[in-house]
C-alpha atoms as a PDB file:
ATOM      1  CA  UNK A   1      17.698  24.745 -10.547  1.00  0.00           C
ATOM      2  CA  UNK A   2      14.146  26.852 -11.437  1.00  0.00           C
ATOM      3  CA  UNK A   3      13.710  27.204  -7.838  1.00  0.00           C
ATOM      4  CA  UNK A   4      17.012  27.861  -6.862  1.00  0.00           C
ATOM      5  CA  UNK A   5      17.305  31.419  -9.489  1.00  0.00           C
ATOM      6  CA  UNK A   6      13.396  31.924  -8.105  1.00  0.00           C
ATOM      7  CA  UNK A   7      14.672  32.215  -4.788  1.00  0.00           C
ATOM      8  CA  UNK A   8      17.290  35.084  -5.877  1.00  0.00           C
ATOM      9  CA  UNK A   9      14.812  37.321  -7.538  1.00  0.00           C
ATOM     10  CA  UNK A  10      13.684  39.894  -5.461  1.00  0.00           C
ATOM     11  CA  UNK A  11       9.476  38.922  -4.309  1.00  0.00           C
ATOM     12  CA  UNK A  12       7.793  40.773  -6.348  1.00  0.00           C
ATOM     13  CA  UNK A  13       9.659  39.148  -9.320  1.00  0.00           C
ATOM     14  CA  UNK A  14       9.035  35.629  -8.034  1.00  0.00           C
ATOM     15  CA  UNK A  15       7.151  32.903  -9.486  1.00  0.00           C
ATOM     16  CA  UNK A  16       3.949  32.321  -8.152  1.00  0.00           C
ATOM     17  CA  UNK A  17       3.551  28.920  -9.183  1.00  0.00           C
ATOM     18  CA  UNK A  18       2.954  25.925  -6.551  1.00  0.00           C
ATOM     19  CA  UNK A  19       4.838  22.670  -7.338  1.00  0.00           C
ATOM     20  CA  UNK A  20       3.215  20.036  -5.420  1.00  0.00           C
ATOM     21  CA  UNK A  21       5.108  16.591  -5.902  1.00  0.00           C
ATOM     22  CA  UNK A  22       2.969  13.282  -6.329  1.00  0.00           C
ATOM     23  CA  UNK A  23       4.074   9.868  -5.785  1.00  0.00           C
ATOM     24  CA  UNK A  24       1.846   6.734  -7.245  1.00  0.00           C
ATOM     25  CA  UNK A  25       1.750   3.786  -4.546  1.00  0.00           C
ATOM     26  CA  UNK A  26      -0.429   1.896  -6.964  1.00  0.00           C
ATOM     27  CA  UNK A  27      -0.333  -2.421  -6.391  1.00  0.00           C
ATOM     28  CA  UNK A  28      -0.651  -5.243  -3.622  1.00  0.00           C
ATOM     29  CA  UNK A  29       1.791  -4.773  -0.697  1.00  0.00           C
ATOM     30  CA  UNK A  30       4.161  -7.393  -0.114  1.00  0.00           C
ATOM     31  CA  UNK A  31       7.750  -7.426   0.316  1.00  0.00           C
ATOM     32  CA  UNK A  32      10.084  -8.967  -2.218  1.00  0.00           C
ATOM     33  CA  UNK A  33       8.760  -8.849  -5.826  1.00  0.00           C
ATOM     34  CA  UNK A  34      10.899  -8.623  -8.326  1.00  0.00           C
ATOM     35  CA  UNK A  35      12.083  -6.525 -11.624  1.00  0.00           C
ATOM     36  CA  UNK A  36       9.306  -8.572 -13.770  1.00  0.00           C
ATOM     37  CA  UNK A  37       5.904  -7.934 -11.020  1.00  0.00           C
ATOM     38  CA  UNK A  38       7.174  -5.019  -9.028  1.00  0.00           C
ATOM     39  CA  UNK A  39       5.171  -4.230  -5.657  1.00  0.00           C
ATOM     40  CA  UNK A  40       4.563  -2.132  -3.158  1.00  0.00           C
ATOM     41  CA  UNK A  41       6.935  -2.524   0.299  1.00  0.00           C
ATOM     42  CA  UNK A  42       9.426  -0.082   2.176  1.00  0.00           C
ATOM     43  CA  UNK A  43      12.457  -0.938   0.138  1.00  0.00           C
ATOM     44  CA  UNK A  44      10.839  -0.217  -3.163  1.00  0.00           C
ATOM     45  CA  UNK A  45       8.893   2.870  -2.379  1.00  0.00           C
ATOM     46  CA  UNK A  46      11.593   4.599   0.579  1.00  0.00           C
ATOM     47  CA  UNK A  47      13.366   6.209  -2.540  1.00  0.00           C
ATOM     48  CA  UNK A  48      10.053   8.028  -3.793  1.00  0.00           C
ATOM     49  CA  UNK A  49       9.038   9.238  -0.787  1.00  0.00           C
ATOM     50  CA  UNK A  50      12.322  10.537   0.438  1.00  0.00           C
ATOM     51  CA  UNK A  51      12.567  12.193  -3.077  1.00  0.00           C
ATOM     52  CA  UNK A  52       9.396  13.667  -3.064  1.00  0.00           C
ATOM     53  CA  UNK A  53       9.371  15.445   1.024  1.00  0.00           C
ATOM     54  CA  UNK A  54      12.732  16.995  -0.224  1.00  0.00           C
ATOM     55  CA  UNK A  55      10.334  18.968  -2.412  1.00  0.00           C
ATOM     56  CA  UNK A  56      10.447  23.044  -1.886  1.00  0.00           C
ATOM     57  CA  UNK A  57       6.742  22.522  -1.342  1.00  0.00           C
ATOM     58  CA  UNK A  58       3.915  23.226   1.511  1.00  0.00           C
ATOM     59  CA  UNK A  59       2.604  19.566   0.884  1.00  0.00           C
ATOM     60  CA  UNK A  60       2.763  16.571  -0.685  1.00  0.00           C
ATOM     61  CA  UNK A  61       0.480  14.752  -2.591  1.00  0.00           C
ATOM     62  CA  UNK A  62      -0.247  10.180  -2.607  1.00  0.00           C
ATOM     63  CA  UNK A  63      -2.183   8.265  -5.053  1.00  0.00           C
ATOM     64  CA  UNK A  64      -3.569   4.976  -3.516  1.00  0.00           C
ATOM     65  CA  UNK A  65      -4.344   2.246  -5.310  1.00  0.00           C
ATOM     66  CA  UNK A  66      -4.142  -1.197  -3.290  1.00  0.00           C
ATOM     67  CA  UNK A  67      -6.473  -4.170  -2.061  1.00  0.00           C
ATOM     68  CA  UNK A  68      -3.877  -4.470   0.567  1.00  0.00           C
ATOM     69  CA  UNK A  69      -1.549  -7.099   1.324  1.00  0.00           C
ATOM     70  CA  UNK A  70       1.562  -7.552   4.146  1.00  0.00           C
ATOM     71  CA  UNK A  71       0.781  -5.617   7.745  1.00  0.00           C
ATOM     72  CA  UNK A  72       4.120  -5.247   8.140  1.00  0.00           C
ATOM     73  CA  UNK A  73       4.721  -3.730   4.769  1.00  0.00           C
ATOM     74  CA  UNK A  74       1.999  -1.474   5.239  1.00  0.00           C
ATOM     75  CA  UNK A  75       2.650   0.069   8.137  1.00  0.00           C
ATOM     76  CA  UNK A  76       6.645   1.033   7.684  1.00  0.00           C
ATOM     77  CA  UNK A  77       5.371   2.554   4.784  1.00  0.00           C
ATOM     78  CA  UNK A  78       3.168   4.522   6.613  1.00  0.00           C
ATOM     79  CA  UNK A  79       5.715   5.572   9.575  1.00  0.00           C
ATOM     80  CA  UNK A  80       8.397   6.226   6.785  1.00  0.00           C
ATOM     81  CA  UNK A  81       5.355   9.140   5.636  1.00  0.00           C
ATOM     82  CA  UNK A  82       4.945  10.245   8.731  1.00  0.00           C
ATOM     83  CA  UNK A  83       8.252  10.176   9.942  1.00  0.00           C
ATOM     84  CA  UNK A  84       9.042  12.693   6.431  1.00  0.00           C
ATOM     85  CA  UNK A  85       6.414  14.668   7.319  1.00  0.00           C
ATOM     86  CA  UNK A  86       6.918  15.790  10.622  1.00  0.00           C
ATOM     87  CA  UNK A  87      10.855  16.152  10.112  1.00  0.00           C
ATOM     88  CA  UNK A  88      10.422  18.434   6.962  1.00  0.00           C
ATOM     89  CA  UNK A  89       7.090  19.837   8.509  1.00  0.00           C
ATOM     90  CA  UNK A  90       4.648  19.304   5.602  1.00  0.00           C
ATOM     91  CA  UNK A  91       0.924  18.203   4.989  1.00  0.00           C
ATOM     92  CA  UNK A  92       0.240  14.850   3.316  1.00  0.00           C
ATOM     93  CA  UNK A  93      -2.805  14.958   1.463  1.00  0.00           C
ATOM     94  CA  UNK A  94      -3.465  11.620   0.234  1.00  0.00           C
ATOM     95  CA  UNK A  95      -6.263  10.909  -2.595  1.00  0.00           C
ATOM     96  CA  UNK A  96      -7.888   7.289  -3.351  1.00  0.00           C
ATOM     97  CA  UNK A  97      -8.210   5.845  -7.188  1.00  0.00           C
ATOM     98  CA  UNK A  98      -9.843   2.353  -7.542  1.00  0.00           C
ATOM     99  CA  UNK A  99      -9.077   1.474  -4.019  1.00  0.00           C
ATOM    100  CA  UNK A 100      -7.625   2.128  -0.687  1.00  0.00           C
ATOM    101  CA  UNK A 101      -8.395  -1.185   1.535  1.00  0.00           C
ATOM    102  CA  UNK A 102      -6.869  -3.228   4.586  1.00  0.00           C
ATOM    103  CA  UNK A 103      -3.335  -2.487   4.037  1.00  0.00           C
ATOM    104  CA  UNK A 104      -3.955   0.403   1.506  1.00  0.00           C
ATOM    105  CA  UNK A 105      -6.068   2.184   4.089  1.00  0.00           C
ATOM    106  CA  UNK A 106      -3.258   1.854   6.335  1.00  0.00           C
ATOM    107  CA  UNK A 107      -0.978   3.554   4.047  1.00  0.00           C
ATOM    108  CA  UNK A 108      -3.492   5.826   3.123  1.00  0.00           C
ATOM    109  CA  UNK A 109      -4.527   7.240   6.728  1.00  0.00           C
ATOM    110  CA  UNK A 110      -0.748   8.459   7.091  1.00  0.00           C
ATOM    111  CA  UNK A 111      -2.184  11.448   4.996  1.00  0.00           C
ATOM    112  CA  UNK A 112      -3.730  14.439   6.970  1.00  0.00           C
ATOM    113  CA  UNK A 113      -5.990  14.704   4.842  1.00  0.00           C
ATOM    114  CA  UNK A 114      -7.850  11.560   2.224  1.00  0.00           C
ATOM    115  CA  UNK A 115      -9.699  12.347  -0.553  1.00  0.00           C
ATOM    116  CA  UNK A 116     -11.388   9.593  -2.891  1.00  0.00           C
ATOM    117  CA  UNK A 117     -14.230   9.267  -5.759  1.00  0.00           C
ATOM    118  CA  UNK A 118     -17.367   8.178  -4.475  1.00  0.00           C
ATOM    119  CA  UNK A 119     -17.346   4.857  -6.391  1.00  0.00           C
ATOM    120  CA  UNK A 120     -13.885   4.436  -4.931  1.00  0.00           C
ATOM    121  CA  UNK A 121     -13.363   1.576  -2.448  1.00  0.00           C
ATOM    122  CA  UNK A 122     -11.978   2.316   1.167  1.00  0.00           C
ATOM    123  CA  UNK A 123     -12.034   0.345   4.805  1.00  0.00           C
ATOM    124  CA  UNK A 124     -11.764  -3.161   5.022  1.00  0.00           C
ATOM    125  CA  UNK A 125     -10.317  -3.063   8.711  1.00  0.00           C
ATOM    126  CA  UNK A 126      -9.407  -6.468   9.629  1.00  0.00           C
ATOM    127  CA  UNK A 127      -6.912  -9.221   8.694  1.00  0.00           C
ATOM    128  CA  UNK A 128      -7.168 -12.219   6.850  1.00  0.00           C
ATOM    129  CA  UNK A 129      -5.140 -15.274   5.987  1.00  0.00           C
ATOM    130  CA  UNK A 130      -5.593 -17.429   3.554  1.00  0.00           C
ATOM    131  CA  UNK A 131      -4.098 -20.698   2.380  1.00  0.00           C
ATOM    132  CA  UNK A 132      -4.842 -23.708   0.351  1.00  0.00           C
ATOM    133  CA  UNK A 133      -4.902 -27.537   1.916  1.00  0.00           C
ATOM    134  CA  UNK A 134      -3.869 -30.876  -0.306  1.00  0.00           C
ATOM    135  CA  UNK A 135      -3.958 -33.513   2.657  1.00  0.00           C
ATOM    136  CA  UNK A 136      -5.797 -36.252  -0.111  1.00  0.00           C
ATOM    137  CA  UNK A 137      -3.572 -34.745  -3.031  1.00  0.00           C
ATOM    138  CA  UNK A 138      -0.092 -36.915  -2.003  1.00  0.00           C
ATOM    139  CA  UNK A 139      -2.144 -40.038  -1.690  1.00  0.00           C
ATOM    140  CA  UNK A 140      -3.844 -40.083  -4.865  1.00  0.00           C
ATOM    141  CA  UNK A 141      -0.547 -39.023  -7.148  1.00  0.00           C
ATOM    142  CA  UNK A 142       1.492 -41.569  -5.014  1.00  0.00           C
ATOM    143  CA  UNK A 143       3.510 -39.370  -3.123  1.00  0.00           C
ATOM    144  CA  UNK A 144       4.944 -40.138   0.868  1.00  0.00           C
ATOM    145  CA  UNK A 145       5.323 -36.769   2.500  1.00  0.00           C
ATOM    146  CA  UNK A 146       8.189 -36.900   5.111  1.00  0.00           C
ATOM    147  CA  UNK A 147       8.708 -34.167   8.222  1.00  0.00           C
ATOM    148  CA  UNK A 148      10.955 -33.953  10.512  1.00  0.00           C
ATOM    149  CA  UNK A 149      11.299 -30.896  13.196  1.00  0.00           C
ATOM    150  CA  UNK A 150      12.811 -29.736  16.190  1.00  0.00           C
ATOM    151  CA  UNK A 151      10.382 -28.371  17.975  1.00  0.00           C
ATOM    152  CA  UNK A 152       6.451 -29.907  18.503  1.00  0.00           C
ATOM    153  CA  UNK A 153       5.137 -26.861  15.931  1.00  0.00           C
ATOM    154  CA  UNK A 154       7.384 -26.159  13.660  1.00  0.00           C
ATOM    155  CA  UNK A 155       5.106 -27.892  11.169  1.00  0.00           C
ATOM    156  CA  UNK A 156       2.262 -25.796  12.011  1.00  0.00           C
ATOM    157  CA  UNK A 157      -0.945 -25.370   9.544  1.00  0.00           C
ATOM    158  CA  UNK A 158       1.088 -27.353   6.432  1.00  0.00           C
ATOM    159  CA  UNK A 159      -1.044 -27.309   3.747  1.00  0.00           C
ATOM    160  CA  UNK A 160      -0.688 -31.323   2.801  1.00  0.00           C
ATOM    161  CA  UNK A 161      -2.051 -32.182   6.374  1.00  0.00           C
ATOM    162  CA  UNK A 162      -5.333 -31.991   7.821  1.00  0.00           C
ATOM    163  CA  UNK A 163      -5.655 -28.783   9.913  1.00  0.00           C
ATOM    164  CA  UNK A 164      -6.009 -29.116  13.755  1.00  0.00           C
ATOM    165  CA  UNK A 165      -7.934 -27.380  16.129  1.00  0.00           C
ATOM    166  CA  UNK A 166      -5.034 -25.908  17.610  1.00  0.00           C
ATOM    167  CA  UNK A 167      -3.139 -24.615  15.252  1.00  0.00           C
ATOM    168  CA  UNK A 168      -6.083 -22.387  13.956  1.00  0.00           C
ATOM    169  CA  UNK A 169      -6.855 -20.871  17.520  1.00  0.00           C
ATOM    170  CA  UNK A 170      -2.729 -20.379  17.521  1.00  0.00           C
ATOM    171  CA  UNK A 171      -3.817 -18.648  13.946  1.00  0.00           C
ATOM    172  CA  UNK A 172      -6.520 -16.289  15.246  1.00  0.00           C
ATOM    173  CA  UNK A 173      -4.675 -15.471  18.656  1.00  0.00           C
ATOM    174  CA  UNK A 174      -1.999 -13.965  15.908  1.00  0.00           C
ATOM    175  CA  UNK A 175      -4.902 -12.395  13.563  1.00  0.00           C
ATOM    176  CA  UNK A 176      -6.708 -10.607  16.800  1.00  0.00           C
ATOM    177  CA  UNK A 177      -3.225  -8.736  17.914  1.00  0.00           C
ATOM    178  CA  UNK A 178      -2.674  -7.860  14.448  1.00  0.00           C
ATOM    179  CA  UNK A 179      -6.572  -6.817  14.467  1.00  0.00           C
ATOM    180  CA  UNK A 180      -5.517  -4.612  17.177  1.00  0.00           C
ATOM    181  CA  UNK A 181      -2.567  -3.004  16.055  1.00  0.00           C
ATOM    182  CA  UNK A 182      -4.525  -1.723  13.007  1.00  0.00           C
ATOM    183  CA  UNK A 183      -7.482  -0.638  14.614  1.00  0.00           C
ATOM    184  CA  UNK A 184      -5.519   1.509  17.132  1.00  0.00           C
ATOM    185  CA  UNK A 185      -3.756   2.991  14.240  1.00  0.00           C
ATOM    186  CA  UNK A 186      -7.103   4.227  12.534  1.00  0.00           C
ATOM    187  CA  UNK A 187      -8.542   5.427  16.085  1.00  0.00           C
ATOM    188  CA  UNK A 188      -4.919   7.520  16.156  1.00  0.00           C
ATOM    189  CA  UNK A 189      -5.019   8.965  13.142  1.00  0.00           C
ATOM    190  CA  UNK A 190      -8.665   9.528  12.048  1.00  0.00           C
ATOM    191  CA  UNK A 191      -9.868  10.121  15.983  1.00  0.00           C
ATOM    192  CA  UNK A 192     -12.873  12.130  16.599  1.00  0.00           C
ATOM    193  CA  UNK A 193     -13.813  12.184  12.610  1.00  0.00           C
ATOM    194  CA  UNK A 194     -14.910   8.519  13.040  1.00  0.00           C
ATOM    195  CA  UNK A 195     -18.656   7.377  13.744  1.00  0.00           C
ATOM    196  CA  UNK A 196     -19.685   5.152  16.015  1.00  0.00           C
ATOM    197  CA  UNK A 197     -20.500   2.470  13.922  1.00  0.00           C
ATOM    198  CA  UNK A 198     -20.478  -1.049  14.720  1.00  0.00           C
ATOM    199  CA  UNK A 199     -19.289  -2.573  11.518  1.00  0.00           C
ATOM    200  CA  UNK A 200     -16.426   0.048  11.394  1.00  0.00           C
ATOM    201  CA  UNK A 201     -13.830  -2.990  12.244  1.00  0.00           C
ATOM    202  CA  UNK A 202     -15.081  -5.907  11.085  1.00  0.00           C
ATOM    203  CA  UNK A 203     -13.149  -5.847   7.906  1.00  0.00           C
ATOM    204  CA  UNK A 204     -16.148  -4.960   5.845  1.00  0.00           C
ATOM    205  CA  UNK A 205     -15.767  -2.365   2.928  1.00  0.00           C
ATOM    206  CA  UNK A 206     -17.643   1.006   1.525  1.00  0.00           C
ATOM    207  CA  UNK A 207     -17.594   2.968  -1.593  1.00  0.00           C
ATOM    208  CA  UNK A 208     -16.345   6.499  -1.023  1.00  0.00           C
ATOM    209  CA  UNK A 209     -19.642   8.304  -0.145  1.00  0.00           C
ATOM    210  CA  UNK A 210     -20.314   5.800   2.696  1.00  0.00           C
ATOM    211  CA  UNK A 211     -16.761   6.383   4.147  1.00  0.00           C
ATOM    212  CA  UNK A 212     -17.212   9.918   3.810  1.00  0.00           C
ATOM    213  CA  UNK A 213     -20.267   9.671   6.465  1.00  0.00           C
ATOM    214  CA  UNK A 214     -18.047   7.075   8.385  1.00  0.00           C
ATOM    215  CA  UNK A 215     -15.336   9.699   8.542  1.00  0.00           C
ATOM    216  CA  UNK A 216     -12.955   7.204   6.760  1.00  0.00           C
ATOM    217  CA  UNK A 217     -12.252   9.667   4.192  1.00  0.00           C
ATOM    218  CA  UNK A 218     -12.570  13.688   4.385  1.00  0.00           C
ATOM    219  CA  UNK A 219     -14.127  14.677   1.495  1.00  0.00           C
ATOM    220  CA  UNK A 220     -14.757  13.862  -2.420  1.00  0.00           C
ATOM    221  CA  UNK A 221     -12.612  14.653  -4.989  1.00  0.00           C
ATOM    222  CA  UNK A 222      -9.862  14.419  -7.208  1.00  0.00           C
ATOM    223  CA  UNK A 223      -5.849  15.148  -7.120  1.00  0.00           C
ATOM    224  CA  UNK A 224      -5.660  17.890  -9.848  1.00  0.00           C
ATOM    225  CA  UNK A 225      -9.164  20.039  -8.837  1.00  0.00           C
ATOM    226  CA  UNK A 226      -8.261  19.863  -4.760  1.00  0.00           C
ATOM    227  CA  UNK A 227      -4.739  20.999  -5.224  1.00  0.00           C
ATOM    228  CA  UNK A 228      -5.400  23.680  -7.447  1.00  0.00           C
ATOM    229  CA  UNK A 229      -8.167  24.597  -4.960  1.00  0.00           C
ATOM    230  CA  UNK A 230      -5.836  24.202  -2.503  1.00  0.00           C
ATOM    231  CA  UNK A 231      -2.629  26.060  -3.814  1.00  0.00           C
ATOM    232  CA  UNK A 232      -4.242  28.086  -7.108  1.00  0.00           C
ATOM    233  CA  UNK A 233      -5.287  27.838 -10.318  1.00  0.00           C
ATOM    234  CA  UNK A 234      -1.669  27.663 -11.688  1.00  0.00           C
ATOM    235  CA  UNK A 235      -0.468  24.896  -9.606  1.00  0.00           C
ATOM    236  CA  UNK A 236       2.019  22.069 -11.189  1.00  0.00           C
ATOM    237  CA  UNK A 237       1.958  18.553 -10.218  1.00  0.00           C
ATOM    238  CA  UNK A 238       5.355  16.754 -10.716  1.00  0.00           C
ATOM    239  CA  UNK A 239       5.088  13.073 -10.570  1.00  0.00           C
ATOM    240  CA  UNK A 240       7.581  11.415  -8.301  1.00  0.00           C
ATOM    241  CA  UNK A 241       9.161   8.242 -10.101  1.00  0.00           C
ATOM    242  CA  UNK A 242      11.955   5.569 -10.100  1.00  0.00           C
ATOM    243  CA  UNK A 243      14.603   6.394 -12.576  1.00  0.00           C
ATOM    244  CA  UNK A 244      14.820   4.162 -15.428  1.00  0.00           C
ATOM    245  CA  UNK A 245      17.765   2.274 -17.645  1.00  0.00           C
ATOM    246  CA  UNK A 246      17.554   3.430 -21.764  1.00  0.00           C
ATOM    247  CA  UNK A 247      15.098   0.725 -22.004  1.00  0.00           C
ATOM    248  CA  UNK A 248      12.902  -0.154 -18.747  1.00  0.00           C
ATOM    249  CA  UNK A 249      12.981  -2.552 -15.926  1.00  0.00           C
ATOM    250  CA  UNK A 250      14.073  -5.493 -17.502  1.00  0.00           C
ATOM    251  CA  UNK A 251      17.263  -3.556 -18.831  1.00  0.00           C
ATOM    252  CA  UNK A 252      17.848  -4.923 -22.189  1.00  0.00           C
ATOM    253  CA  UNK A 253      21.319  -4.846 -24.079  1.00  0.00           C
ATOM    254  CA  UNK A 254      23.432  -4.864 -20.378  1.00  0.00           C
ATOM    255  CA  UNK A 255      21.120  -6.744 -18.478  1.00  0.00           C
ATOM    256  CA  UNK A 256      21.524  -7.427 -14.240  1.00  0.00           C
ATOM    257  CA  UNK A 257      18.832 -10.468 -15.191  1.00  0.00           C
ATOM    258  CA  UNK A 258      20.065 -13.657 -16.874  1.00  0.00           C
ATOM    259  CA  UNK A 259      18.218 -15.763 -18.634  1.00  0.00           C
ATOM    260  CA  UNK A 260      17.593 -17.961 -15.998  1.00  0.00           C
ATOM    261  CA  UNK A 261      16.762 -14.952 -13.821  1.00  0.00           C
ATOM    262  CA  UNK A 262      13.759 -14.228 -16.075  1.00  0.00           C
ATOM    263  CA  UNK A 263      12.672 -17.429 -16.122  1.00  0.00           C
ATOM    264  CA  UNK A 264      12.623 -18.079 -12.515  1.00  0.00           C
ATOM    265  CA  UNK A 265      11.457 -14.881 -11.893  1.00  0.00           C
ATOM    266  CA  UNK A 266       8.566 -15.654 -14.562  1.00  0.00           C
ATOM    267  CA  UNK A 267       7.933 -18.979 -12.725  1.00  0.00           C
ATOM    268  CA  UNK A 268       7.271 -17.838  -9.367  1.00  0.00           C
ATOM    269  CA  UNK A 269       5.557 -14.787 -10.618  1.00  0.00           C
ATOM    270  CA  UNK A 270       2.653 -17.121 -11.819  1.00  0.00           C
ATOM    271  CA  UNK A 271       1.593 -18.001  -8.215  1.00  0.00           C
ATOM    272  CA  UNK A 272       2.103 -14.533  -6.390  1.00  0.00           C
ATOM    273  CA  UNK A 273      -0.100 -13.491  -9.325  1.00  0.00           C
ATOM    274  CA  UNK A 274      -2.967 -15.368  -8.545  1.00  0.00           C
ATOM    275  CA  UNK A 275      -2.616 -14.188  -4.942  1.00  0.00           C
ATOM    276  CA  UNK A 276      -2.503 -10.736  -6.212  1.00  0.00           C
ATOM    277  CA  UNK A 277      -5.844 -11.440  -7.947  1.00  0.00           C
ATOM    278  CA  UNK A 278      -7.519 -12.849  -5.308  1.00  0.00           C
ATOM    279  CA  UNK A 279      -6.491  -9.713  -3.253  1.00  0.00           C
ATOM    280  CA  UNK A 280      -8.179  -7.171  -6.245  1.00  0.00           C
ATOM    281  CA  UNK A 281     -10.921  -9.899  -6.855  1.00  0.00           C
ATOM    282  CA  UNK A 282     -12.258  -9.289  -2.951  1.00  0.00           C
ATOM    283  CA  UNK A 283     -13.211  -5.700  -4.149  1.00  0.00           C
ATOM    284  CA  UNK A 284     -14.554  -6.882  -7.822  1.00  0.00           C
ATOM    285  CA  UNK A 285     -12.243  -4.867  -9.719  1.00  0.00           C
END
């Protein structure tokens, strides 16, 4: 409504202050979740990013914060920025926190321009799959595992039989095109500011300072002093967010989430937490 009466007032009347919206994209990238461990995916985040291009504003401003997580995740998130950007013709200027790796660098190059710390994390180009195997485990506890498929490989890499040859080259044939697809995103979007440097795509990692001279990032810095750089001294930042119920997520007193909801949700929670760990744990953080 401000902007709307600012727009009626002759120029030299006008408000010279710059509202630059900001959306948070902080968390491991998977889809699903759930109302009790919320992360980050295109259904969850679509909303704030829609919200914040519709913004009167020259640009618009991400905070990164992810060890990464789902490809697939990743990069519709991306294309939904990119997408918003060309249609309503703005710059994304995209700044790194604690870290910006594998999937979160994937998000993260969608922004024209990236700006991190230098302790701040960034790269890890590659893909990686991990599992856990219990072939011994059924034996031991007395348990007969039984499997029966249609189709020679629809039991493919289960984790309470021994792994064959096979089915891990199948594995790495899928890792390699996903490999690809990531580094000709980076190449795309980052192009000639890139160096030459062998290790670029091996999935290995660099603070800030190191990207900086890789060209994975464009300069050091942080949100508030590079937009008021950028757009003036007086320049707001409105943070982009969800709206909430009278008392949070888990909507207390009128409730979507039974009991049983919770408790489920609580349940399954405990392993996709120790996967999101793992994920943070990579970068020591």
């Amino acid at each position: 409504m401000k902007r709307f009466f600012n727009r009626l007032l002759p120029k030299s009347w006008r408000s010279t202050v710059v509202t630059i919206p900001v959306i948070r994209l902080h968390g491991t990238i998977m889809a699903g979740g759930g109302p009790l461990r919320p992360t980050l995916s295109l259904a969850s985040t679509a909303g704030l990013i829609e919200k914040a291009f519709a913004f009167d504003a020259p640009a618009v401003a991400i905070s990164i914060n992810s060890p990464g997580g789902s490809p697939v995740q990743s990069r519709l998130i991306f294309k939904r920025i990119r997408d918003l950007a060309a249609e309503k013709n703005k710059k994304v200027l995209v700044f790194v926190e604690d870290v910006a790796a594998s999937g979160g660098y994937m998000i993260a190059i969608a922004g024209d321009e990236i700006f991190a710390d230098p302790s701040s994390i960034v790269g890890s180009i590659g893909v990686v799959s991990a599992s856990f195997g219990f072939p011994e485990l059924l034996k031991k506890i007395g348990v007969e595992r039984r499997v029966h498929t249609a189709g020679q490989n629809k039991a493919v890499l289960d984790p309470f039989r021994p792994e064959k040859k096979e089915d891990i080259e199948r594995l790495k044939t899928l890792q390699l095109e996903v490999h690809e697809t990531f580094i000709d995103l980076v190449k795309e979007r980052r192009g000639t500011r890139l160096k030459d440097d062998p290790d670029l795509f091996t999935g290995l990692f660099w603070t800030a300072k190191k990207g900086l001279e890789l060209g994975l990032v464009d300069a050091l810095g942080d949100m508030r002093g590079v937009l008021k750089t950028r757009f003036g001294a007086k320049t707001e930042l409105r943070l982009v967010s969800a709206p909430r119920g009278l008392f949070g997520r888990f909507g207390l007193f009128g409730s979507r989430l039974s009991a049983p909801d919770i408790a489920a949700a609580a349940a399954s929670g405990v392993i996709d937490a120790a996967e999101e760990r793992a994920l943070w744990a990579r970068f020591r953080l």
